[in-house]
PDB file of N, CA and C in Angstrom:
ATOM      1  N   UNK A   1       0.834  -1.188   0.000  1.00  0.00           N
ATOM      2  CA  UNK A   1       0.000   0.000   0.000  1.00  0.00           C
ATOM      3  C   UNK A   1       0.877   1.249   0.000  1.00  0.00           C
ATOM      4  N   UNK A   2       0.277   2.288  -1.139  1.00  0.00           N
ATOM      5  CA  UNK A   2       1.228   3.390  -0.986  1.00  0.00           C
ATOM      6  C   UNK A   2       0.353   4.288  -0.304  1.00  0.00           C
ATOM      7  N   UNK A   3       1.170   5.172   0.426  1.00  0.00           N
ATOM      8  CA  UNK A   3       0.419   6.487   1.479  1.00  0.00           C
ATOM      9  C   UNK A   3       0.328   7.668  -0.051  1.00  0.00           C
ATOM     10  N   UNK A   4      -0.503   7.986  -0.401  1.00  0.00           N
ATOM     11  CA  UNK A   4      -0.538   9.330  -1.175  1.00  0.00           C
ATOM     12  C   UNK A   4      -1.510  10.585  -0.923  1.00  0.00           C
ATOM     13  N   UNK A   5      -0.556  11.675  -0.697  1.00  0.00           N
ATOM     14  CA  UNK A   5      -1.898  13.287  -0.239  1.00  0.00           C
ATOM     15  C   UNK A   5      -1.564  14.050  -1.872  1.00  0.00           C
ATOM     16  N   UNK A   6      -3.124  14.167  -1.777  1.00  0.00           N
ATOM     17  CA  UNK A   6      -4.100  14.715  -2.907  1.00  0.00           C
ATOM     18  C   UNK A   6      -4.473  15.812  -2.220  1.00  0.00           C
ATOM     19  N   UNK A   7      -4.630  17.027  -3.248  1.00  0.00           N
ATOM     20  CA  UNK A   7      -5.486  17.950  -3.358  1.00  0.00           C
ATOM     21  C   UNK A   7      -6.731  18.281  -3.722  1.00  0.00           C
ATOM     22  N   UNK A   8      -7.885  17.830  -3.646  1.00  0.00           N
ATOM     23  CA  UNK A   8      -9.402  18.430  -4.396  1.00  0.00           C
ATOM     24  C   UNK A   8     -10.171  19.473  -3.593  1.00  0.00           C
ATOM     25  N   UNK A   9     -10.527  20.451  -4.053  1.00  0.00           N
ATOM     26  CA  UNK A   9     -11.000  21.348  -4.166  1.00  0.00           C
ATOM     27  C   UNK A   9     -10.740  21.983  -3.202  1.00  0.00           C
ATOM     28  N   UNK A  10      -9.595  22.421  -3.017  1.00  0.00           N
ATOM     29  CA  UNK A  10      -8.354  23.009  -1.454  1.00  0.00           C
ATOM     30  C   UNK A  10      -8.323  22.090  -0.680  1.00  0.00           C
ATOM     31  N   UNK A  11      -8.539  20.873  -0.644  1.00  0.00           N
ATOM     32  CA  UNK A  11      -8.206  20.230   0.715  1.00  0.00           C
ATOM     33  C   UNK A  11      -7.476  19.312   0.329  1.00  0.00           C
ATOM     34  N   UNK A  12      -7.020  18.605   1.382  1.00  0.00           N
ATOM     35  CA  UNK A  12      -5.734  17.905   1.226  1.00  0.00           C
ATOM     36  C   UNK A  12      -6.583  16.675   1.812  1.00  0.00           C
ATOM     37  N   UNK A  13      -6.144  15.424   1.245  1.00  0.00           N
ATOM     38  CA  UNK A  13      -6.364  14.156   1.551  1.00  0.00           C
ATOM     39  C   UNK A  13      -5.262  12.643   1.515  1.00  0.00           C
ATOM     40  N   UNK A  14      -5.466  12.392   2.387  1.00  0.00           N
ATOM     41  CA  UNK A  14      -3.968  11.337   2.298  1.00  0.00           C
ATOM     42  C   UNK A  14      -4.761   9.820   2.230  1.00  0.00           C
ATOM     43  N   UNK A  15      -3.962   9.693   1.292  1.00  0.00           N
ATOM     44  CA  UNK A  15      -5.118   8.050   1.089  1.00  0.00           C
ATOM     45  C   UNK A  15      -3.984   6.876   0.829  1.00  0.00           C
ATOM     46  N   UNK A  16      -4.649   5.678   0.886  1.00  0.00           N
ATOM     47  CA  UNK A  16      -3.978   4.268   0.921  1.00  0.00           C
ATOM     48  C   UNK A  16      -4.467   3.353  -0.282  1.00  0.00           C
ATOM     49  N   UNK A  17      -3.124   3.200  -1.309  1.00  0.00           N
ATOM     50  CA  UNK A  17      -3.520   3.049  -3.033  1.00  0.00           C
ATOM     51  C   UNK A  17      -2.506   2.055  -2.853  1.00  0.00           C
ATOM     52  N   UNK A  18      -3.365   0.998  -3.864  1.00  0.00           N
ATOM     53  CA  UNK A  18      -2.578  -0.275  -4.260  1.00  0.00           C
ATOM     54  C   UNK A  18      -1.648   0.648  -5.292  1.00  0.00           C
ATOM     55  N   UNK A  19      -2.453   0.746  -6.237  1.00  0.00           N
ATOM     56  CA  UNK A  19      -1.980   1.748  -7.374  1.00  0.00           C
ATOM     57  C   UNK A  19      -0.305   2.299  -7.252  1.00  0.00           C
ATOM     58  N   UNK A  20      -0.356   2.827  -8.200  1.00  0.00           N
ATOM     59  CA  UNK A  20       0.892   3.618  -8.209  1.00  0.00           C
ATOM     60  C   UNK A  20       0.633   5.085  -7.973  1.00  0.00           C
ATOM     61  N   UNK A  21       1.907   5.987  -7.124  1.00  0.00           N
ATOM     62  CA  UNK A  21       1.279   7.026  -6.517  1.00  0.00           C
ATOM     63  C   UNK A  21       0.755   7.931  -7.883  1.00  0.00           C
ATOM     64  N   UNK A  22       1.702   8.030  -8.974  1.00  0.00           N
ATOM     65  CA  UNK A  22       1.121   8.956 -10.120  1.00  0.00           C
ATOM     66  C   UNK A  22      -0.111   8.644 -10.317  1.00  0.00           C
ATOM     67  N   UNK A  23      -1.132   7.449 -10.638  1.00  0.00           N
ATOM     68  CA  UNK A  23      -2.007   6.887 -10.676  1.00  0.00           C
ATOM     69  C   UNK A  23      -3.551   7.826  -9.971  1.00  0.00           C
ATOM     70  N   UNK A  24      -3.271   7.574  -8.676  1.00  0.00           N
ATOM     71  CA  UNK A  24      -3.651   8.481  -7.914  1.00  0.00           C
ATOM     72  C   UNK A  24      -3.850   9.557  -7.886  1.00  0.00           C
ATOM     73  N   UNK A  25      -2.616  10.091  -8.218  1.00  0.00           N
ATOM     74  CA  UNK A  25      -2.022  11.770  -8.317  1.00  0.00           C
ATOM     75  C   UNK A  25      -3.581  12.097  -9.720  1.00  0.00           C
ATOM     76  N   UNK A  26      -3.615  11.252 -10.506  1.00  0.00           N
ATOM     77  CA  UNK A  26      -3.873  11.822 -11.641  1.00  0.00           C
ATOM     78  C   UNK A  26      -5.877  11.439 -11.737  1.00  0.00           C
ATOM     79  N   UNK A  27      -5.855  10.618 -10.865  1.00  0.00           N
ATOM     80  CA  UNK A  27      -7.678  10.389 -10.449  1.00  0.00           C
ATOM     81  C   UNK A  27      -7.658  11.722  -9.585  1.00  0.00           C
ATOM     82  N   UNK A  28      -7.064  12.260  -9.095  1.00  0.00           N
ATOM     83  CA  UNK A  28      -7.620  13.389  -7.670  1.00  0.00           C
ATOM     84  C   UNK A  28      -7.104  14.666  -8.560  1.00  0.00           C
ATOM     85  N   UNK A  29      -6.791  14.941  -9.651  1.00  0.00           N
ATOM     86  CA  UNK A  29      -6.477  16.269 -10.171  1.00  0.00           C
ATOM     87  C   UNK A  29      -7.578  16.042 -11.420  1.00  0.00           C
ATOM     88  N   UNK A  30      -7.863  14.738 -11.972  1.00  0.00           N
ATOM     89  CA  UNK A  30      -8.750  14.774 -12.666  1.00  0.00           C
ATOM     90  C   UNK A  30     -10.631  15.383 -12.050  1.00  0.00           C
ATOM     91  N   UNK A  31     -10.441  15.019 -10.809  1.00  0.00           N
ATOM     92  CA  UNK A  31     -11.826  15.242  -9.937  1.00  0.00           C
ATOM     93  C   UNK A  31     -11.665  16.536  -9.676  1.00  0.00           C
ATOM     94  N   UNK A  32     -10.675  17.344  -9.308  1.00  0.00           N
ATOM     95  CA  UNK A  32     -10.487  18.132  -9.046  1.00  0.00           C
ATOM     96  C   UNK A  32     -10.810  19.159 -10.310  1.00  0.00           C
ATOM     97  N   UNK A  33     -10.417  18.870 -10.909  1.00  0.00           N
ATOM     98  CA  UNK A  33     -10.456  19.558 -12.582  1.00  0.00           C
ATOM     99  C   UNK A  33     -12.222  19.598 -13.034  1.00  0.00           C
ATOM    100  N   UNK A  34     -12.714  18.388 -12.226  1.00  0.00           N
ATOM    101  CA  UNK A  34     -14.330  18.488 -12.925  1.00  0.00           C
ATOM    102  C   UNK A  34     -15.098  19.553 -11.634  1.00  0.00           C
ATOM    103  N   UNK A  35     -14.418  19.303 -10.446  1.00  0.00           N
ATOM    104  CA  UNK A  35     -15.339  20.092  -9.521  1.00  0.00           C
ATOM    105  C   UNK A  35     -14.496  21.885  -9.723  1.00  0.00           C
ATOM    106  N   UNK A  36     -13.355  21.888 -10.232  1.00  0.00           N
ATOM    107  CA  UNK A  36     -13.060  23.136 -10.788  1.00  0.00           C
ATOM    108  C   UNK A  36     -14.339  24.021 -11.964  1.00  0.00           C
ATOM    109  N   UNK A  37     -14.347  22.627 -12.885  1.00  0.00           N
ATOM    110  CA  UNK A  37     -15.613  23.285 -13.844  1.00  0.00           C
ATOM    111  C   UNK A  37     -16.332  23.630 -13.490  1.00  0.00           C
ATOM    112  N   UNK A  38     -17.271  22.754 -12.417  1.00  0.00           N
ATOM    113  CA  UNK A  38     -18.816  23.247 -11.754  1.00  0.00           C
ATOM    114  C   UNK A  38     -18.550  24.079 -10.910  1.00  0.00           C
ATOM    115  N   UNK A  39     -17.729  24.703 -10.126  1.00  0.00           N
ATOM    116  CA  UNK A  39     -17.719  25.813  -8.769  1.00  0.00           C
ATOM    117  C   UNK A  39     -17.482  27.205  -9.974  1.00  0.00           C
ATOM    118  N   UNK A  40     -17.000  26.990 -11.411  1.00  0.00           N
ATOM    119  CA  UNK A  40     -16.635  28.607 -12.108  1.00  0.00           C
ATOM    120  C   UNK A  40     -17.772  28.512 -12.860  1.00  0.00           C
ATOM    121  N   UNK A  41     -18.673  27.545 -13.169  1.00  0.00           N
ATOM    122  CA  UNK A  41     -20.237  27.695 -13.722  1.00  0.00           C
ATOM    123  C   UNK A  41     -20.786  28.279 -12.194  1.00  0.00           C
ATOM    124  N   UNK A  42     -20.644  28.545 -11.185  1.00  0.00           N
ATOM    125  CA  UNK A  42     -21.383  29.201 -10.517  1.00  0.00           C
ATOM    126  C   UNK A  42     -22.166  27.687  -9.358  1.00  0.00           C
ATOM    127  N   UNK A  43     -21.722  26.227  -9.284  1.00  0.00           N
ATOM    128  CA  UNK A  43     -22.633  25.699  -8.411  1.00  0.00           C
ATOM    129  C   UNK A  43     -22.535  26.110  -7.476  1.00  0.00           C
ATOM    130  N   UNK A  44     -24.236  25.924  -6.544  1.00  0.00           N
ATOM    131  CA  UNK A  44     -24.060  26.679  -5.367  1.00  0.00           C
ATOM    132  C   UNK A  44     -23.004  26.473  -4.397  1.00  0.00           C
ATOM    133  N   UNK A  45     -23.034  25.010  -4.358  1.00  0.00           N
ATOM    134  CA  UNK A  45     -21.658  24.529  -2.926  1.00  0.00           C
ATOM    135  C   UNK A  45     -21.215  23.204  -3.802  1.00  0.00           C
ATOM    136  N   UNK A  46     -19.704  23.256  -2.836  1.00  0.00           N
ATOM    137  CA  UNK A  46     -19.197  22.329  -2.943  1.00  0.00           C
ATOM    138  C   UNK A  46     -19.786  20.803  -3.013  1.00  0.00           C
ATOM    139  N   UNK A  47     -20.669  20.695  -2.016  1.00  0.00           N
ATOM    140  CA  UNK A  47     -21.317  18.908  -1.850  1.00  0.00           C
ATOM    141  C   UNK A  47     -22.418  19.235  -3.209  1.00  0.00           C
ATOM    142  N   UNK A  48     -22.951  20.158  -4.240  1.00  0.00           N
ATOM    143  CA  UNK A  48     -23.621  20.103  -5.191  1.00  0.00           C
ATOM    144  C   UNK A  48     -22.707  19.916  -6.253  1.00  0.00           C
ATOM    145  N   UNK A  49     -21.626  20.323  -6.148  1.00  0.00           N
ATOM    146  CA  UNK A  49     -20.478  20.151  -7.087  1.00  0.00           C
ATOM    147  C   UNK A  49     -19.920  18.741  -7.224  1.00  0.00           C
ATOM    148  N   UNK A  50     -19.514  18.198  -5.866  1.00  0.00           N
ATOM    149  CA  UNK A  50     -19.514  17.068  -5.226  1.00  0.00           C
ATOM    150  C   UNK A  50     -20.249  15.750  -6.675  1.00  0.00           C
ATOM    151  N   UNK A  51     -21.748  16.328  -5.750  1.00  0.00           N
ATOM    152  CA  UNK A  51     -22.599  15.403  -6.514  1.00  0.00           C
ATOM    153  C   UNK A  51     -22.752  15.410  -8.827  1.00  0.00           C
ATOM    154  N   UNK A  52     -22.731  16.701  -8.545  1.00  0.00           N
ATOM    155  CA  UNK A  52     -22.566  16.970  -9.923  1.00  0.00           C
ATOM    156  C   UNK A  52     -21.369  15.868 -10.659  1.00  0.00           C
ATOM    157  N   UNK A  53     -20.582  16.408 -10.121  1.00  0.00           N
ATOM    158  CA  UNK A  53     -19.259  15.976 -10.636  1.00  0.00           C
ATOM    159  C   UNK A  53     -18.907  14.159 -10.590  1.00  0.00           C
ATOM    160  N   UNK A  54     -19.690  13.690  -9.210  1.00  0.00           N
ATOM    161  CA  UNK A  54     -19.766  12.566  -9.544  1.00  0.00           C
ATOM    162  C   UNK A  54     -20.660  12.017 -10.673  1.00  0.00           C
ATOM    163  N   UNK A  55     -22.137  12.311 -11.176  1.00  0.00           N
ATOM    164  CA  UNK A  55     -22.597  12.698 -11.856  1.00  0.00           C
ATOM    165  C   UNK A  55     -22.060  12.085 -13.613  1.00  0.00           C
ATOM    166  N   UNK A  56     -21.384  13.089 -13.411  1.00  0.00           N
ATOM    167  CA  UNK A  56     -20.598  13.524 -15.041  1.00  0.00           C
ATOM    168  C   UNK A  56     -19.311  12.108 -15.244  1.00  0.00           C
ATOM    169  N   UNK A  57     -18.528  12.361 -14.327  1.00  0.00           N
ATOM    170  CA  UNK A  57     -17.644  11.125 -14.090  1.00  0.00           C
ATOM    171  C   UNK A  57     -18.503   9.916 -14.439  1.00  0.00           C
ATOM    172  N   UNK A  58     -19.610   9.417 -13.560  1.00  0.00           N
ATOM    173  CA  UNK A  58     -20.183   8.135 -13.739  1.00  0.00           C
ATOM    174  C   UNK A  58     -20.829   8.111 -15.025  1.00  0.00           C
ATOM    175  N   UNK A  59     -21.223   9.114 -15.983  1.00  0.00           N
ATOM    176  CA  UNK A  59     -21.709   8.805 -16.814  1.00  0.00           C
ATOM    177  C   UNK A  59     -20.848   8.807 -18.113  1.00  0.00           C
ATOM    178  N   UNK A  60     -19.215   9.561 -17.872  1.00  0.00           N
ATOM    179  CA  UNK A  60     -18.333   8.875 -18.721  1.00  0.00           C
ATOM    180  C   UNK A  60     -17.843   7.734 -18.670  1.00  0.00           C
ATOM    181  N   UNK A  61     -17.812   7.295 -17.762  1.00  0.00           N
ATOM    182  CA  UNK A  61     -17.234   6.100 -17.330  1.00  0.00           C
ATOM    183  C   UNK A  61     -18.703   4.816 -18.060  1.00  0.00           C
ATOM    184  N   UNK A  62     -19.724   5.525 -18.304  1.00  0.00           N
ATOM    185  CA  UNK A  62     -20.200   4.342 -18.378  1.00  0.00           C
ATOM    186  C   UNK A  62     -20.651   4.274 -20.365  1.00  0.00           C
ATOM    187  N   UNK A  63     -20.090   5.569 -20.423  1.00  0.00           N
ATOM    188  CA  UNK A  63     -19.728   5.698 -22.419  1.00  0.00           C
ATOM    189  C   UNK A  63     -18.841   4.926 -22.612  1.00  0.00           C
ATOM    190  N   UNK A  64     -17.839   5.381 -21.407  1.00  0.00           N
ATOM    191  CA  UNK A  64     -16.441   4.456 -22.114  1.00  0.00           C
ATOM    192  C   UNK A  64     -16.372   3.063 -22.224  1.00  0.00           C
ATOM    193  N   UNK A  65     -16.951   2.375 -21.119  1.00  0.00           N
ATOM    194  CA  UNK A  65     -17.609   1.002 -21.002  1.00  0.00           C
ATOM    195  C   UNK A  65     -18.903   0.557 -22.078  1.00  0.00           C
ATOM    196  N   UNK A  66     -19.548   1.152 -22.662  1.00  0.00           N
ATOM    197  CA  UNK A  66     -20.076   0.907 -23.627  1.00  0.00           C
ATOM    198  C   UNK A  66     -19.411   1.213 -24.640  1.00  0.00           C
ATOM    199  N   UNK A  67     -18.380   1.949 -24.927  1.00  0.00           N
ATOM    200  CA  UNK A  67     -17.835   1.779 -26.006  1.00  0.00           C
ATOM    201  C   UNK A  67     -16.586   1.028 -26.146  1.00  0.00           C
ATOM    202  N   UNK A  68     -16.213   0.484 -25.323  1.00  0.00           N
ATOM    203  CA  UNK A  68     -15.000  -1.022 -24.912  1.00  0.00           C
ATOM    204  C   UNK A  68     -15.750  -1.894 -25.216  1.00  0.00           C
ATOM    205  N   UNK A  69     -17.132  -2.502 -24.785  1.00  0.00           N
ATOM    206  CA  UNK A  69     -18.140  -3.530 -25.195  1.00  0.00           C
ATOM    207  C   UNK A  69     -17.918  -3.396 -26.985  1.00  0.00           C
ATOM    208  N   UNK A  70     -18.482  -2.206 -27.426  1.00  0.00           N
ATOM    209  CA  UNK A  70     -18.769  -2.511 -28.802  1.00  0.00           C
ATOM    210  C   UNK A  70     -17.615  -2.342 -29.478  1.00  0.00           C
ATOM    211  N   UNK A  71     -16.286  -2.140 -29.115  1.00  0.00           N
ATOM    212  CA  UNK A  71     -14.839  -2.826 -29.878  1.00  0.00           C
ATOM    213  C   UNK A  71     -14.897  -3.944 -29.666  1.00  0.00           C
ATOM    214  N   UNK A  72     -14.624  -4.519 -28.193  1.00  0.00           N
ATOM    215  CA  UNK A  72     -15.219  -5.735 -27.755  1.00  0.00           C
ATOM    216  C   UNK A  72     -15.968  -6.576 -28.795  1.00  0.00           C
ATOM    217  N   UNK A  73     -16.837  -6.282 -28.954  1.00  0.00           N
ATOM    218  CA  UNK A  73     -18.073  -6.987 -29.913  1.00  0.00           C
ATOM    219  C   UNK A  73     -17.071  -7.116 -31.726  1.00  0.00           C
ATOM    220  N   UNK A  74     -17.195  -5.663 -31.692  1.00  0.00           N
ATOM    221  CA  UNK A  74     -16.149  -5.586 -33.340  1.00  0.00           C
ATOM    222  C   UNK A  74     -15.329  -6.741 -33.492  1.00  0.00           C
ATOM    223  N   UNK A  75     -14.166  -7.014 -32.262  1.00  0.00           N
ATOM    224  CA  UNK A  75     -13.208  -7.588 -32.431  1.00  0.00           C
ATOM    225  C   UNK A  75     -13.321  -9.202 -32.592  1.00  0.00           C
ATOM    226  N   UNK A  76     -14.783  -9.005 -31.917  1.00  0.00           N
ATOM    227  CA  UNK A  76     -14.820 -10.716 -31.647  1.00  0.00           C
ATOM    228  C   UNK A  76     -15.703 -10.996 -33.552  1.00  0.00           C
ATOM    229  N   UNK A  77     -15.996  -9.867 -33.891  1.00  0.00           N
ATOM    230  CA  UNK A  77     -16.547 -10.063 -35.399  1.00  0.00           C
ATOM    231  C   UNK A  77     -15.440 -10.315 -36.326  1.00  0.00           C
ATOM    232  N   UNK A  78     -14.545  -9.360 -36.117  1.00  0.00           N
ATOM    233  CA  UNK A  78     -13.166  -9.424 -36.884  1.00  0.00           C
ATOM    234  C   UNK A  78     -12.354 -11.066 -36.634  1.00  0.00           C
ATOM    235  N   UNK A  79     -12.172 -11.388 -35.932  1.00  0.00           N
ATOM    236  CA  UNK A  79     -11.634 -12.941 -35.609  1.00  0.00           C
ATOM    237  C   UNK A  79     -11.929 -13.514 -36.052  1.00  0.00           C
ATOM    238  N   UNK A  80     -13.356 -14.038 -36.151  1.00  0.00           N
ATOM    239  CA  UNK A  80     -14.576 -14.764 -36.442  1.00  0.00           C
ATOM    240  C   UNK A  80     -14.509 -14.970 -37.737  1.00  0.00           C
ATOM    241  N   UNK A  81     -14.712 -13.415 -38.361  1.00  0.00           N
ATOM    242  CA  UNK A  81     -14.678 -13.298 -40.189  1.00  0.00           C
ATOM    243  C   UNK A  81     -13.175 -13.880 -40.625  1.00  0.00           C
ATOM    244  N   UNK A  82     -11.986 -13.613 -39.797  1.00  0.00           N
ATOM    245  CA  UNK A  82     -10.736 -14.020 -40.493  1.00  0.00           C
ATOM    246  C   UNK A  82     -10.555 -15.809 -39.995  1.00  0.00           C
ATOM    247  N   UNK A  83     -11.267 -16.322 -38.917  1.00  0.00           N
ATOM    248  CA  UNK A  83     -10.879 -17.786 -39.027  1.00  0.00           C
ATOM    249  C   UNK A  83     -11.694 -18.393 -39.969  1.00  0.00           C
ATOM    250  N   UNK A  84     -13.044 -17.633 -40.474  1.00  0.00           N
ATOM    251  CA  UNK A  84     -13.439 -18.444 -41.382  1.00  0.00           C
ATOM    252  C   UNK A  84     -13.274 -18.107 -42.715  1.00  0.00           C
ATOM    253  N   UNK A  85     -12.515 -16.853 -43.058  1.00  0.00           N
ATOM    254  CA  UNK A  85     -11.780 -16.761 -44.455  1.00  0.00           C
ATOM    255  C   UNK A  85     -10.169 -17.428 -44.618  1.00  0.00           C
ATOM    256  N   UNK A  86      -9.770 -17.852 -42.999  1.00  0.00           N
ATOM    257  CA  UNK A  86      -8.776 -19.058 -43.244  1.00  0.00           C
ATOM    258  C   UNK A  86      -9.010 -19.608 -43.805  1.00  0.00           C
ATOM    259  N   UNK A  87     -10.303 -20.565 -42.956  1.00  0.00           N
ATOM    260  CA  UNK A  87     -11.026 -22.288 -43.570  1.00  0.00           C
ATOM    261  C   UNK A  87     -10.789 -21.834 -45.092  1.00  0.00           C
ATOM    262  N   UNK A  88     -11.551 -20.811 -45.645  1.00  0.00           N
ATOM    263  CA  UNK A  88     -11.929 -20.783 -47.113  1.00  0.00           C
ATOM    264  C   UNK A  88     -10.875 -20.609 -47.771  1.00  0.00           C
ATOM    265  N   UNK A  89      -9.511 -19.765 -47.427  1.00  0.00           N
ATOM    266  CA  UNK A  89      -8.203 -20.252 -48.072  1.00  0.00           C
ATOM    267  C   UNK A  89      -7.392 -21.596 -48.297  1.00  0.00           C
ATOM    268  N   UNK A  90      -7.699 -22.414 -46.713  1.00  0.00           N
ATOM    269  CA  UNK A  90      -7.080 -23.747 -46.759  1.00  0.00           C
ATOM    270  C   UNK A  90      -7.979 -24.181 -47.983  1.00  0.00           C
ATOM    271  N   UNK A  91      -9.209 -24.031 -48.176  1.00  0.00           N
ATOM    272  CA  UNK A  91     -10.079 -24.918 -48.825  1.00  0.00           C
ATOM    273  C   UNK A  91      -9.543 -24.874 -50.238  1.00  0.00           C
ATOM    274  N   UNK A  92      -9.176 -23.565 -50.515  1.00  0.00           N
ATOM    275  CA  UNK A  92      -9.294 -23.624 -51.846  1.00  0.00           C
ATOM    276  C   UNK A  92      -7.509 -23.832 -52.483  1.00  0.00           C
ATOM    277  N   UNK A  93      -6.663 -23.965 -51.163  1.00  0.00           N
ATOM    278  CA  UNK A  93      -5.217 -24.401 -51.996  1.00  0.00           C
ATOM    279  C   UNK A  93      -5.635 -25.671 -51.821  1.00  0.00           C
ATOM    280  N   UNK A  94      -6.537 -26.457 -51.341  1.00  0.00           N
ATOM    281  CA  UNK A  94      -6.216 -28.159 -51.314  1.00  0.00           C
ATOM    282  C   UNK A  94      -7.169 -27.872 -52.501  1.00  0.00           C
ATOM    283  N   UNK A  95      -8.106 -27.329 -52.839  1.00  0.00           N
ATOM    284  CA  UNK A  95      -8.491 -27.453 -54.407  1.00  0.00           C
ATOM    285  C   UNK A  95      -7.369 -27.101 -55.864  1.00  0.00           C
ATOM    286  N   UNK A  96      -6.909 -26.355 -55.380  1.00  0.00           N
ATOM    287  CA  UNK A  96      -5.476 -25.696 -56.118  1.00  0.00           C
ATOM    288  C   UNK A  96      -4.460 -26.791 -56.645  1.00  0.00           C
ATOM    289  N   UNK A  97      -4.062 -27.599 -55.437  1.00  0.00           N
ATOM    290  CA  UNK A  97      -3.129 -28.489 -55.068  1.00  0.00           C
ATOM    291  C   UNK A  97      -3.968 -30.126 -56.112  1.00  0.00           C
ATOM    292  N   UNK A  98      -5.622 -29.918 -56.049  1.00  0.00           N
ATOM    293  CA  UNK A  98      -5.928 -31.408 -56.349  1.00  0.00           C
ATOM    294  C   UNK A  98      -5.989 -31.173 -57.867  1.00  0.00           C
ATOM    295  N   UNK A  99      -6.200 -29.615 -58.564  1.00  0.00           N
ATOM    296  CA  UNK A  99      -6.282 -29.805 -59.833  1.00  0.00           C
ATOM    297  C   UNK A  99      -5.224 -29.630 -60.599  1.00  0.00           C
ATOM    298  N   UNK A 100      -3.172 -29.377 -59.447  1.00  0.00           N
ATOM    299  CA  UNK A 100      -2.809 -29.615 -60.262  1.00  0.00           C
ATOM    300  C   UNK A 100      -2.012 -31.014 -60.207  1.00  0.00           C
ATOM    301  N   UNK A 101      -1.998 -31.980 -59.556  1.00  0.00           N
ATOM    302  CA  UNK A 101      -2.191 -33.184 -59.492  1.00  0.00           C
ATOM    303  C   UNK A 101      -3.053 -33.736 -60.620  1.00  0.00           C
ATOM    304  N   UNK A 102      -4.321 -33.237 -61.407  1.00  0.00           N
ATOM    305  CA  UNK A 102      -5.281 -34.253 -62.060  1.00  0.00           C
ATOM    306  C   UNK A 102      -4.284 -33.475 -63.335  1.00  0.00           C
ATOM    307  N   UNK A 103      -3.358 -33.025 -63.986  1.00  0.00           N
ATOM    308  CA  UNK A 103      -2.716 -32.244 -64.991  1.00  0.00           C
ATOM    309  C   UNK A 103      -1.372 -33.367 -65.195  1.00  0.00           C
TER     310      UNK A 103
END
């Protein structure tokens, strides 16, 4: 466990990360950076910012996860299409191979 102190939104927090400390460093400046956005749009307080900001986070997080699924999905199409345009290559040098044998 690494000991790492973070900054969000002036305060200081010291936390306990499997992670690596940059890791860390870069989730708590990223949060920091979204509750920066909502406090210069004017939210009223911090715990609305808070919530906001979790908010926005959870709902990228859950684009990005839908859009890992549908590479995900792509990739398993792409495989699929190339093991069975293998088969259809093997197929057609052992056809290749039998007609020039009948010559």
């Amino acid at each position: 466990m690494n000991r790492v102190t973070v900054t969000i939104a002036e305060r200081q927090f010291t936390l306990l990360a499997d992670e690596e400390t940059t890791d860390t460093q870069k989730v708590a400046a990223y949060v920091d950076g979204k509750l920066a956005e909502l406090t210069a749009q004017g939210t009223p307080s911090l715990v609305d910012a808070c919530i906001l900001a979790s908010m926005n986070i959870t709902q990228e997080l859950f684009r990005e996860q839908e859009s890992s699924d549908n590479l995900r999905r792509q990739l398993k199409e792409y495989l699929e299409e190339s093991t069975k345009l293998k088969l259809e290559l093997s197929e057609a040098k052992r056809e290749i191979f039998a007609l020039k044998g009948k010559k």
